[in-house]
N, C-alpha and C. Protein backbone atom coordinates (compact mmCIF):
# COMPACT_ATOMS: atom_id res chain seq x y z
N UNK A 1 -137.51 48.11 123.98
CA UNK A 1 -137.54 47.11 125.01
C UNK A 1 -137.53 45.71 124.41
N UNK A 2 -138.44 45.72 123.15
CA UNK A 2 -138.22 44.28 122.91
C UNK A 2 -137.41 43.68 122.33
N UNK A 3 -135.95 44.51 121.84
CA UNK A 3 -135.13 44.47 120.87
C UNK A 3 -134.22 44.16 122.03
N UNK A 4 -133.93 44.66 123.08
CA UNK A 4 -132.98 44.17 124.17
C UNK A 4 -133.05 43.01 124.96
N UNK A 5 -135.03 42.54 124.68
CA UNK A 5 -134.99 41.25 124.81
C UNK A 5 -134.05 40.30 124.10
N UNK A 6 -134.92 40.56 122.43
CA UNK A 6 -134.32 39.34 121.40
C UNK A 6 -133.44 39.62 121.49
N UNK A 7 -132.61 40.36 121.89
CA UNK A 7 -130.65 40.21 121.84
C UNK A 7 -130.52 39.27 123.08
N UNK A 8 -131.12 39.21 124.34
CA UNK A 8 -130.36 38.55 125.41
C UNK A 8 -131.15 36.72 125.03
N UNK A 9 -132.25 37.07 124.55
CA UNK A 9 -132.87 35.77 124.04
C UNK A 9 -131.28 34.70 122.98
N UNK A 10 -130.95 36.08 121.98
CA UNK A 10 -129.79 35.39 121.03
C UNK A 10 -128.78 34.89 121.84
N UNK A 11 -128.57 35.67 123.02
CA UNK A 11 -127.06 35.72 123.89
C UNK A 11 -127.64 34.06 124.30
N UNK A 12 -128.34 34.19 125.18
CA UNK A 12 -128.54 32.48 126.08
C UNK A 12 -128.76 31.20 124.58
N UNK A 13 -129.61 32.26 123.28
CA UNK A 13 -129.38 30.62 122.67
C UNK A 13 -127.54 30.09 122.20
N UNK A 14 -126.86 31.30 121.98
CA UNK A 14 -125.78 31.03 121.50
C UNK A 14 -125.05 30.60 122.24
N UNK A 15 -125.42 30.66 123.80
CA UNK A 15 -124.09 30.09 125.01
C UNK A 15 -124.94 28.73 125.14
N UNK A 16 -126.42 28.27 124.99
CA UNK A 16 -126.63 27.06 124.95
C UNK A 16 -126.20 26.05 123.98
N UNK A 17 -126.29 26.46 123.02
CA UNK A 17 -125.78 26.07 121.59
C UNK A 17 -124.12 25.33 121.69
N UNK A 18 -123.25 26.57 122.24
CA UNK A 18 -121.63 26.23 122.47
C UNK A 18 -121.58 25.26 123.67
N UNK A 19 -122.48 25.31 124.52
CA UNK A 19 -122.70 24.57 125.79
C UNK A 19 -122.57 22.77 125.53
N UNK A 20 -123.66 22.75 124.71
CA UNK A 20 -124.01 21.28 123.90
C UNK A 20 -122.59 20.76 122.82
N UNK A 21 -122.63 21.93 121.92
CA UNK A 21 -121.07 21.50 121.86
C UNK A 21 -119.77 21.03 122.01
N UNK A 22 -119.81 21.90 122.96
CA UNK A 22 -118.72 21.48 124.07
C UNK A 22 -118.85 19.84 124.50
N UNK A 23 -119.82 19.87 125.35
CA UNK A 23 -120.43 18.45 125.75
C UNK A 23 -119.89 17.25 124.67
N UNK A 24 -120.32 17.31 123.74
CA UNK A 24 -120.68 16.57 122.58
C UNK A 24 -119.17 16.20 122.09
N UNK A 25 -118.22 17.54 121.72
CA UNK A 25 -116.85 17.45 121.70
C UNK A 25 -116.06 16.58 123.06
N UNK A 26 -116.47 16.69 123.83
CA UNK A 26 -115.56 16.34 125.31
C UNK A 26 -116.09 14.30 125.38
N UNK A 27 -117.09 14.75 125.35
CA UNK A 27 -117.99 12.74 125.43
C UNK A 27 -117.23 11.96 124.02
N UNK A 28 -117.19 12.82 122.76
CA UNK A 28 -117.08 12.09 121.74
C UNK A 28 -115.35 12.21 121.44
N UNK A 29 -114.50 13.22 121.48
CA UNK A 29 -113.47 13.52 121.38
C UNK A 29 -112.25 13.64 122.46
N UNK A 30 -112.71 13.82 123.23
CA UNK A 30 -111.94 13.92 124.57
C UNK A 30 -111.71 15.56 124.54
N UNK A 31 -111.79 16.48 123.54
CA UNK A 31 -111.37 17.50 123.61
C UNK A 31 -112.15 18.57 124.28
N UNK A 32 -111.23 19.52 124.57
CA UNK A 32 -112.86 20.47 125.10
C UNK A 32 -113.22 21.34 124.70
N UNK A 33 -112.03 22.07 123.49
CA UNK A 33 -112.71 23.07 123.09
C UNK A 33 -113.58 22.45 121.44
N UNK A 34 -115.03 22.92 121.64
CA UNK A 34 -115.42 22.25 120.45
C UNK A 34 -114.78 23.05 118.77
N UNK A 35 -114.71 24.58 119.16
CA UNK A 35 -114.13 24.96 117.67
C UNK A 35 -112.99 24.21 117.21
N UNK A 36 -111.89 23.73 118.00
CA UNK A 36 -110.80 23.45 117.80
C UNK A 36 -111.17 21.88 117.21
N UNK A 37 -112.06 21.21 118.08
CA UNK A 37 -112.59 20.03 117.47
C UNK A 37 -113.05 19.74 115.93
N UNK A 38 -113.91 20.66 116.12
CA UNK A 38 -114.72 21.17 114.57
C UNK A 38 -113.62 21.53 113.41
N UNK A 39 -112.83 22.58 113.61
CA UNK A 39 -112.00 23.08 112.56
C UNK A 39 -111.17 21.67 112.05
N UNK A 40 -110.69 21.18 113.15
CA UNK A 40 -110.22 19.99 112.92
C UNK A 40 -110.13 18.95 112.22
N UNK A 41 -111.80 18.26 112.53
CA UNK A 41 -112.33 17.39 111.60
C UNK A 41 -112.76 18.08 110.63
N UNK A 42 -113.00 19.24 110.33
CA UNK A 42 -113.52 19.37 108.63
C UNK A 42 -112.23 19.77 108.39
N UNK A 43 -111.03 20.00 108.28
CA UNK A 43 -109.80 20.03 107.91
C UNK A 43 -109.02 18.63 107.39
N UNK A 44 -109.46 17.43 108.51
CA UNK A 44 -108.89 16.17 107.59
C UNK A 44 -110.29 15.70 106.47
N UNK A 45 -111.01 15.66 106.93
CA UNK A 45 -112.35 15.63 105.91
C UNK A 45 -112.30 15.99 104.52
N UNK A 46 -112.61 17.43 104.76
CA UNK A 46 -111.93 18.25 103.31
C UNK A 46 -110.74 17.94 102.23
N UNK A 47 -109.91 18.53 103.25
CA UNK A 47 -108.69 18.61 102.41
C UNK A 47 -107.88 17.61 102.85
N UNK A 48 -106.62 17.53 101.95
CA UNK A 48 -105.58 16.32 102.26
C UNK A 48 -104.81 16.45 103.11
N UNK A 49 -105.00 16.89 104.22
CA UNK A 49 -104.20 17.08 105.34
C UNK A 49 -103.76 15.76 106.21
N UNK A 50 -102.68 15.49 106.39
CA UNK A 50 -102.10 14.48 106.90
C UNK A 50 -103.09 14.08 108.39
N UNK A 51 -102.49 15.28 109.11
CA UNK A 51 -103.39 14.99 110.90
C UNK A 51 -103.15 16.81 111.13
N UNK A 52 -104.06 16.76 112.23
CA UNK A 52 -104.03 17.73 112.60
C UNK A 52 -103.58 18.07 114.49
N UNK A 53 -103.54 18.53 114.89
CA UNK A 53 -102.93 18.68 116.62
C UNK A 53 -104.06 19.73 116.66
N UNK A 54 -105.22 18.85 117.62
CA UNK A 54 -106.65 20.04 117.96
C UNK A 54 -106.54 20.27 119.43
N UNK A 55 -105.57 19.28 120.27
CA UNK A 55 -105.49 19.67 121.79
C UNK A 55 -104.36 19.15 122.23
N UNK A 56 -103.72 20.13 123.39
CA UNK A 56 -102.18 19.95 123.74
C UNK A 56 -101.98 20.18 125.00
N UNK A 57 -103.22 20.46 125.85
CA UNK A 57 -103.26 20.70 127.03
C UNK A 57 -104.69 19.99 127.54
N UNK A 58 -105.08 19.16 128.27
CA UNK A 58 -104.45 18.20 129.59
C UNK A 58 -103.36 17.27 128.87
N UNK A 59 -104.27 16.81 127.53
CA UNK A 59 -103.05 15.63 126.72
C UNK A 59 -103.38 16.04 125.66
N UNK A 60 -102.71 15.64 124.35
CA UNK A 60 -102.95 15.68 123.03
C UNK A 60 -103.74 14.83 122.32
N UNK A 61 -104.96 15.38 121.34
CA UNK A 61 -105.24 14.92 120.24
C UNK A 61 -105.19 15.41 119.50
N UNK A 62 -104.75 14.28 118.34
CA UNK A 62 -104.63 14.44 116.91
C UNK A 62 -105.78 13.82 115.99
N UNK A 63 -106.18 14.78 115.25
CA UNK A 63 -107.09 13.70 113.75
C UNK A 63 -106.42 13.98 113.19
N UNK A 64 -106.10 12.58 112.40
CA UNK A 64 -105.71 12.44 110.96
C UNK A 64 -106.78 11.86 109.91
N UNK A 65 -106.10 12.10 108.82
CA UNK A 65 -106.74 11.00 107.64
C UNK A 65 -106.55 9.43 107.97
N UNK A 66 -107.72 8.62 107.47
CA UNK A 66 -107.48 7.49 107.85
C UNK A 66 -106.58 6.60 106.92
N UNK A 67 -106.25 6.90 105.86
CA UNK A 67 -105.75 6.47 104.76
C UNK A 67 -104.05 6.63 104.61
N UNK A 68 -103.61 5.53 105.31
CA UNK A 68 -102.04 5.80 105.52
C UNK A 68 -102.05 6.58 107.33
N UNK A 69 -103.02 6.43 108.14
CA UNK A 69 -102.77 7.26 109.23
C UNK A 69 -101.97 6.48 110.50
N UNK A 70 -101.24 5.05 110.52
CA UNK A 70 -100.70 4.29 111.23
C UNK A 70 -99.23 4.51 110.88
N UNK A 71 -98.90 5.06 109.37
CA UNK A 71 -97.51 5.69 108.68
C UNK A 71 -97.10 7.01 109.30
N UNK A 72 -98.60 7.64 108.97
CA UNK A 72 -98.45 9.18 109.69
C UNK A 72 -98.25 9.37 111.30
N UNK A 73 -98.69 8.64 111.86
CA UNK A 73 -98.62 8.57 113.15
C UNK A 73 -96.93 8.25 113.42
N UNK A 74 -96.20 6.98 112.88
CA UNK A 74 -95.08 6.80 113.15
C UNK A 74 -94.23 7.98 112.71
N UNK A 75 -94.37 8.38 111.58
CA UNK A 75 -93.57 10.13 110.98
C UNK A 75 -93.54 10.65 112.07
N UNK A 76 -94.58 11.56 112.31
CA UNK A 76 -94.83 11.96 113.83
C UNK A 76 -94.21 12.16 114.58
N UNK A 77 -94.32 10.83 115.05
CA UNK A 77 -93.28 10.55 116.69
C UNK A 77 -92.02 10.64 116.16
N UNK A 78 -91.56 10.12 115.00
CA UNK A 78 -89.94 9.71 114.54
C UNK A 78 -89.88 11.45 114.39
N UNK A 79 -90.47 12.28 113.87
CA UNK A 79 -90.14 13.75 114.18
C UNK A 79 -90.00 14.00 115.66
N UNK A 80 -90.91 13.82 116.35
CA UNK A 80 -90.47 14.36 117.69
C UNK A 80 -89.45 13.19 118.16
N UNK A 81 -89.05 12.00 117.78
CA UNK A 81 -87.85 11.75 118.61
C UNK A 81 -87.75 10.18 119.36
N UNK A 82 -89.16 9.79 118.82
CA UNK A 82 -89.68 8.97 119.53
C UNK A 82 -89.56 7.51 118.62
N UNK A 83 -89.57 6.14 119.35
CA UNK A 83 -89.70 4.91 118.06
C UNK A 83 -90.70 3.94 118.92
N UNK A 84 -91.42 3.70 118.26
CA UNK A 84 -92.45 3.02 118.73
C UNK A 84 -92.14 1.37 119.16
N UNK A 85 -92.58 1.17 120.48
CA UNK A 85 -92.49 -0.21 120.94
C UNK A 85 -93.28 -1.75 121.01
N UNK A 86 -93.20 -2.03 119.52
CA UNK A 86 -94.40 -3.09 119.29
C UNK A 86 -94.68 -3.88 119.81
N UNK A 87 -93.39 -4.56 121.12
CA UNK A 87 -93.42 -5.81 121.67
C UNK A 87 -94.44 -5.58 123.03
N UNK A 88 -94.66 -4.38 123.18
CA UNK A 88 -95.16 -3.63 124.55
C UNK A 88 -96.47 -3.16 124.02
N UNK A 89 -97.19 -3.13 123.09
CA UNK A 89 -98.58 -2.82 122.31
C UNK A 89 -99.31 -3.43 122.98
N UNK A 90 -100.63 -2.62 123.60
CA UNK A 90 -101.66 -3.23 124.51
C UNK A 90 -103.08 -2.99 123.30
N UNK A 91 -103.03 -3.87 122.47
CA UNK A 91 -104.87 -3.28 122.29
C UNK A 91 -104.27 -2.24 120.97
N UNK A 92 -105.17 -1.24 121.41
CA UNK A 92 -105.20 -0.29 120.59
C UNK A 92 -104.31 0.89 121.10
N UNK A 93 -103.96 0.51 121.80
CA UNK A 93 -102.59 1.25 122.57
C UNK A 93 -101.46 1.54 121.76
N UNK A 94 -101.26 2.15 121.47
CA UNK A 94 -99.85 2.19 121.11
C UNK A 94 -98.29 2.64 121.92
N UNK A 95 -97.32 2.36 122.01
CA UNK A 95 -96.32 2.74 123.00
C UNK A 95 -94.87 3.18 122.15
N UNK A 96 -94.93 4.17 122.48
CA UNK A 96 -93.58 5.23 122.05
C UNK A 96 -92.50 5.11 123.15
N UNK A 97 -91.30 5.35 122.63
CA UNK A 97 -90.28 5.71 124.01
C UNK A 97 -89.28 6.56 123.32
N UNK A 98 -88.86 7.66 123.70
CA UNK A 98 -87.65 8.24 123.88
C UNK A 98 -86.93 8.44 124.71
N UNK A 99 -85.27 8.21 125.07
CA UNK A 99 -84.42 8.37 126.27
C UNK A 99 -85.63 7.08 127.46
N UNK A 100 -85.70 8.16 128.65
CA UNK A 100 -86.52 7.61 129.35
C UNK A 100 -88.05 7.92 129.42
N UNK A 101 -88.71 8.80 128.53
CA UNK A 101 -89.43 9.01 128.49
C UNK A 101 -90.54 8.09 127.26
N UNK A 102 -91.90 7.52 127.68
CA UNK A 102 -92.71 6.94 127.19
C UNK A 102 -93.93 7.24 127.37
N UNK A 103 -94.50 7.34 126.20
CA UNK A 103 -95.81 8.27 125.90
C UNK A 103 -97.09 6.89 124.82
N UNK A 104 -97.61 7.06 125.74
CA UNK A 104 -99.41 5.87 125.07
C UNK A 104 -99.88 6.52 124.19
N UNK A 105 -100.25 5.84 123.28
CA UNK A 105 -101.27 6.15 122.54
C UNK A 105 -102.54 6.10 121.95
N UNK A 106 -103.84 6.35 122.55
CA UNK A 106 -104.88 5.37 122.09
C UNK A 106 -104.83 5.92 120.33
N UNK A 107 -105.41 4.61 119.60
CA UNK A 107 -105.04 4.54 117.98
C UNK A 107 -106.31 4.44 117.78
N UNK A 108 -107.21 4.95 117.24
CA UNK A 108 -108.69 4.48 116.46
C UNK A 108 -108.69 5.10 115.30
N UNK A 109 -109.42 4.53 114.34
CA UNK A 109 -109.35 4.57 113.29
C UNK A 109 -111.01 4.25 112.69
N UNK A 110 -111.99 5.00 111.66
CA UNK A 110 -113.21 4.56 111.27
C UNK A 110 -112.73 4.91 109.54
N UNK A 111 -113.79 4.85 109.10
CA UNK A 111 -114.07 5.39 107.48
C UNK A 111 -113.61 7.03 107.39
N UNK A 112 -113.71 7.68 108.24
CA UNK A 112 -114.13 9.07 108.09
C UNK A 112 -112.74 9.67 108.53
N UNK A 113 -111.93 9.06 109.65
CA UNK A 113 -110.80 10.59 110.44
C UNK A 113 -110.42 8.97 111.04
N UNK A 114 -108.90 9.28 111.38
CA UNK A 114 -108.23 8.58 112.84
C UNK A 114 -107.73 9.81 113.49
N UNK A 115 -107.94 8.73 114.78
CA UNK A 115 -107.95 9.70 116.12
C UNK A 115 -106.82 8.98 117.21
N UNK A 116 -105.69 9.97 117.17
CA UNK A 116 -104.81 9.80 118.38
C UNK A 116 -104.48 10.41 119.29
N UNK A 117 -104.97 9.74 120.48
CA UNK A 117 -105.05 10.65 121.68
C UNK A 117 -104.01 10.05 122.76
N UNK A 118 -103.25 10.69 123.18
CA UNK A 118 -102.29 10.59 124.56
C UNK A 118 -102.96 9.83 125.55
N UNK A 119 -102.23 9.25 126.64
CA UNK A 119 -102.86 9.10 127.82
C UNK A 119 -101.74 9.39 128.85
């Protein structure tokens, strides 16, 4: 009996645990799934990974390295198709266009990861 406790005791701490996570990922990242968040940032952290694509559905974010990550960002888009519109730059905005299509970008950047997220 008390062993089927401490298992449902483990079950609620581990869905509270991912719960806060989540939270924490969504307030601080925009993202929602926190693993995808997590793997993420210790992926540009770690290793020399350019950026990474941690969410692609409602919109996209990307972490990158911060070191050269305004180069990487333009690669990027010039891969998918896109050339960035400087005269149209709001802030920390950034503005892409391809054909007729134009895609925002919020740009932040600290010591640790840059972060580009769609709008």
């Amino acid at each position: 009996m008390k062993k089927k406790k401490g298992i449902k005791i483990g079950i609620v701490v581990c869905i509270l645990i991912f719960m806060v996570a989540m939270m924490f990922s969504i307030y601080k990242f925009g993202v929602i799934n926190p693993i995808s968040s997590g793997i993420g940032m210790l992926r540009v952290l770690v290793t020399n990974t350019d950026y990474v694509v941690v969410q692609r559905f409602p919109y996209r974010v990307v972490f990158a390295n911060p070191e050269g990550s305004q180069d990487a960002l333009d690669n990027y888009m010039k891969k998918r198709g896109f050339e960035e519109l400087e005269s149209m730059q709001m802030g920390s905005t950034l503005i892409y266009c391809k054909d007729n299509t134009v895609e925002k970008i919020n740009y932040t950047v600290n010591g640790y990861y840059s972060m580009w997220s769609w709008q």
